[in-house]
Protein backbone atom coordinates (compact mmCIF):
# COMPACT_ATOMS: atom_id res chain seq x y z
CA UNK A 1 -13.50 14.58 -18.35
CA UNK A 2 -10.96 16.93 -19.85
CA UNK A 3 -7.40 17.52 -18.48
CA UNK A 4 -5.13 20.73 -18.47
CA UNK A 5 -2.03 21.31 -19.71
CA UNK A 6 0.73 23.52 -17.30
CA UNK A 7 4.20 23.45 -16.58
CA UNK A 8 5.90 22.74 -13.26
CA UNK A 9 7.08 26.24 -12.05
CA UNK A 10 10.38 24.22 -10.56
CA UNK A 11 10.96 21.85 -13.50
CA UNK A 12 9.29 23.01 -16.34
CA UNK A 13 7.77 19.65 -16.94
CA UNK A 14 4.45 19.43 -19.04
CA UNK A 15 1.62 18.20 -16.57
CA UNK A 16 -1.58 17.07 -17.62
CA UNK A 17 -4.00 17.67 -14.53
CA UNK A 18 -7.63 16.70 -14.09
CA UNK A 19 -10.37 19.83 -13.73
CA UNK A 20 -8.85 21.82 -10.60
CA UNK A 21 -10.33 24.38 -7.93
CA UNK A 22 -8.06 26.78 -6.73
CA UNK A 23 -6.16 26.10 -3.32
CA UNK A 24 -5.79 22.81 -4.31
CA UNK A 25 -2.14 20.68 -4.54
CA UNK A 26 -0.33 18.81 -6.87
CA UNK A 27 2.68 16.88 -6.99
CA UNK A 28 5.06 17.30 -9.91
CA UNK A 29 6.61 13.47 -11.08
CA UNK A 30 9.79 14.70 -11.99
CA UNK A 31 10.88 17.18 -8.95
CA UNK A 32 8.58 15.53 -6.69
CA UNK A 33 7.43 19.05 -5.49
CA UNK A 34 4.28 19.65 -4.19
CA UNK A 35 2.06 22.58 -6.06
CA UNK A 36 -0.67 24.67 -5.22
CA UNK A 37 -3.13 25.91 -7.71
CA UNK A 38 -3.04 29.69 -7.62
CA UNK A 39 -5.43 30.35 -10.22
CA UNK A 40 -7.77 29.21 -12.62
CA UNK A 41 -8.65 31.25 -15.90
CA UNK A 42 -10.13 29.63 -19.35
CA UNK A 43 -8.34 26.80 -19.22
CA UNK A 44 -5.00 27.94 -17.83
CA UNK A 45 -3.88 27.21 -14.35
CA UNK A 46 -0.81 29.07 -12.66
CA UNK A 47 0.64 26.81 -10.08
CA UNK A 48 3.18 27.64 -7.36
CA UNK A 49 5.31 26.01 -5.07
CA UNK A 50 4.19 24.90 -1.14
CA UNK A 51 7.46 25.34 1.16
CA UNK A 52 7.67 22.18 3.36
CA UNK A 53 8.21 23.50 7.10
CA UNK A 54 10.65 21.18 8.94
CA UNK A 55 10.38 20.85 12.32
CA UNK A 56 13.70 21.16 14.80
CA UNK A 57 13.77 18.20 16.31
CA UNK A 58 16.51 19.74 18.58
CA UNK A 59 19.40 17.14 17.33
């Protein structure tokens, strides 16, 4: 099983990430960010970041 290298688009931290379909998510160690694979091509994988709705809670 062979990984891929990438860098966080937030952090620029190297991640090593297991064989990937696209649409999936990630989370980055360092940020803590969660990432969504945008696309897959020979080995590279461009990853970008999923903004977290909050919900109003009305407080």
């Amino acid at each position: 099983m062979s990984t891929v290298a990438t860098l966080c688009p937030e952090c620029e931290t190297e991640l090593s990430l297991p064989p990937l379909t696209e649409g999936e998510t990630v989370n980055c160690p360092e940020c803590l960010l969660t990432l969504r694979v945008t696309h897959l091509e020979q080995g590279r994988v461009e990853l970008e970041l999923v903004e977290a709705e909050l919900r109003d809670w009305g407080q």
